[in-house]
Protein backbone atom coordinates (compact mmCIF):
# COMPACT_ATOMS: atom_id res chain seq x y z
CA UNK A 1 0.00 0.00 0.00
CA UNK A 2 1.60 3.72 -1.08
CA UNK A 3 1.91 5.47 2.15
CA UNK A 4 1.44 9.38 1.80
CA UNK A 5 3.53 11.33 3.08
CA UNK A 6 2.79 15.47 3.49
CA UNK A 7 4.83 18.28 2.66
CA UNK A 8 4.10 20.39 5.00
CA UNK A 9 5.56 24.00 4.99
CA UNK A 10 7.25 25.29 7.62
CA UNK A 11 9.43 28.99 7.84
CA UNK A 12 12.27 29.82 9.94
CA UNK A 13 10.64 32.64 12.92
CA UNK A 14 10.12 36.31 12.09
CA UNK A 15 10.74 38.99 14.02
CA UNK A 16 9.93 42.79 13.60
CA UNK A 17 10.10 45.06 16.51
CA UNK A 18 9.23 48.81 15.39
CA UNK A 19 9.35 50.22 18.93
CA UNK A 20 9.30 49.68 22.67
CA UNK A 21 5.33 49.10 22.25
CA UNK A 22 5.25 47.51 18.71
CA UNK A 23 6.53 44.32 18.00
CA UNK A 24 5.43 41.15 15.37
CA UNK A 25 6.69 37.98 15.19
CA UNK A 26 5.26 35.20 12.42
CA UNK A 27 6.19 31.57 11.81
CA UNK A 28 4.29 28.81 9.52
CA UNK A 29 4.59 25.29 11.27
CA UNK A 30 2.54 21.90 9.56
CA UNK A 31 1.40 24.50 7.00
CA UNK A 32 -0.16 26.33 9.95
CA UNK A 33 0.94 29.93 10.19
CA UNK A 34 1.23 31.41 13.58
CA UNK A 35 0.75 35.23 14.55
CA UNK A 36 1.60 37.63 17.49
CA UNK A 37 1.10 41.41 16.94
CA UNK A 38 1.28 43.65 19.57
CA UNK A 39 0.33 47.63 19.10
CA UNK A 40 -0.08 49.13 22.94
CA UNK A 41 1.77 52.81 22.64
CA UNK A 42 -0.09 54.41 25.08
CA UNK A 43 0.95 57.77 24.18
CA UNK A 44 -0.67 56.84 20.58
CA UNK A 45 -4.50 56.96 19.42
CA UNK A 46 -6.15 53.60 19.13
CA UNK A 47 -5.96 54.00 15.33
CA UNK A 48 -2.60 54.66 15.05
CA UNK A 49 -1.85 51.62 17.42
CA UNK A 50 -3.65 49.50 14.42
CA UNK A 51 -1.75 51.23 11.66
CA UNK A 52 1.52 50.30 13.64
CA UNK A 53 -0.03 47.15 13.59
CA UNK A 54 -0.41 46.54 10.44
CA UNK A 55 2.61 47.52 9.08
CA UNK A 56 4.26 45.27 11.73
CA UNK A 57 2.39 42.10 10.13
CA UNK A 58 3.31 43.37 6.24
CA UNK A 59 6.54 43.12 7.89
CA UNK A 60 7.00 39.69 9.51
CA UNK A 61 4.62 38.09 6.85
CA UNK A 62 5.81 36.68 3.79
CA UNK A 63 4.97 37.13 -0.07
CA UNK A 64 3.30 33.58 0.19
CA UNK A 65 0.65 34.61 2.53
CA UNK A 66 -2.16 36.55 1.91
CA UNK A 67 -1.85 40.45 2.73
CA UNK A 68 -5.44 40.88 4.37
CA UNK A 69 -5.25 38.70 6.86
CA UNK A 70 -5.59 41.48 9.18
CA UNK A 71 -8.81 42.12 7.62
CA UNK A 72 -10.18 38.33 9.25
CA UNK A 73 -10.68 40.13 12.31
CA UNK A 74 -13.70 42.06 11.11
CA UNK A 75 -15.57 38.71 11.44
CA UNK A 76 -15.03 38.14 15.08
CA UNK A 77 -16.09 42.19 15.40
CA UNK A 78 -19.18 41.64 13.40
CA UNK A 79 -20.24 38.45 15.14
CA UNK A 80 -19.40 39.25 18.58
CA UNK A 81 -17.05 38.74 21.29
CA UNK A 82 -18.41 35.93 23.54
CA UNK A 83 -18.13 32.37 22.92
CA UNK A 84 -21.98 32.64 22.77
CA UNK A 85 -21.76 35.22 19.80
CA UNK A 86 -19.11 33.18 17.94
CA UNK A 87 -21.10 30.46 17.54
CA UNK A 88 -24.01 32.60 15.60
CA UNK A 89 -22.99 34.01 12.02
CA UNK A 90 -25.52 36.40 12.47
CA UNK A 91 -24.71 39.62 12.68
CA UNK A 92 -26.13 42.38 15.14
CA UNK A 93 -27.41 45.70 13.76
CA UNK A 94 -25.77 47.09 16.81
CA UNK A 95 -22.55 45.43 15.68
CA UNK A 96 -22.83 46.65 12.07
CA UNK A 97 -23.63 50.64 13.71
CA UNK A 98 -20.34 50.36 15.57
CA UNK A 99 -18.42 49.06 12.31
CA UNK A 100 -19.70 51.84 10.28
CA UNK A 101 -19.04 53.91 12.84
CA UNK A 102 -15.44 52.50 13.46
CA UNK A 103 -14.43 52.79 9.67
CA UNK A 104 -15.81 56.26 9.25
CA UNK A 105 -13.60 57.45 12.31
CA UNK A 106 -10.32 55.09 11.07
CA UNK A 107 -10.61 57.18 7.26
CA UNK A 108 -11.23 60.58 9.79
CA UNK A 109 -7.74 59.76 10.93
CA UNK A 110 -6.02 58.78 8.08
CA UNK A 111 -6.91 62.13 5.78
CA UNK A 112 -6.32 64.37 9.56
CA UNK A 113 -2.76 62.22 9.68
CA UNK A 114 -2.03 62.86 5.74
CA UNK A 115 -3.32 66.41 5.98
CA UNK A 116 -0.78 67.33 8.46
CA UNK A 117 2.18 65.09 6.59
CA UNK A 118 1.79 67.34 3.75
């Protein structure tokens, strides 16, 4: 009998630290990839705490993975936050309200942030 035998992927760790308070580190084991990001400046908005973010996973991903994967987190913040909630893919008005609202406030910041770049 043929016995199968996987190729499984696997990358050496990634590190990225873009301050005391911003740090990433990425590494795909068993074809699994495996993510800490960490954003807390707390002399920072919120937003530009996710921005940091962000750049910190573009950083410590690789050109094999897919960029958005940031972007998987609007699920869990349109479902909920309780086990409960995860279980249900139905998603609360309330929940959509506060994305809206979150969105319209992150593209606030960006043009204030670019405005003052200039």
């Amino acid at each position: 009998m043929a016995t199968y035998t996987p190729n499984f992927k696997n990358s050496p760790a990634t590190q990225f630290v873009l301050d005391e308070f911003t740090c990433g580190f990425a590494q795909c084991v068993d074809n699994n990839w495996n993510y800490a990001i960490y954003a807390q400046n707390p002399n920072i908005s919120i937003y530009q705490n996710e921005y940091n973010a962000g750049y910190v996973q573009g950083k410590v991903q690789t050109g094999d993975t897919i960029l958005a994967t940031r972007n998987n987190s609007w699920k869990n913040f349109l479902v909920g936050s309780t086990p409960q909630d995860a279980i249900s893919v139905e998603v609360k008005p309330e929940y959509l309200t506060a994305a809206a609202e979150s969105l319209v406030q992150n593209y606030n910041y960006l043009c204030d942030w670019a405005i003052t770049r200039k």
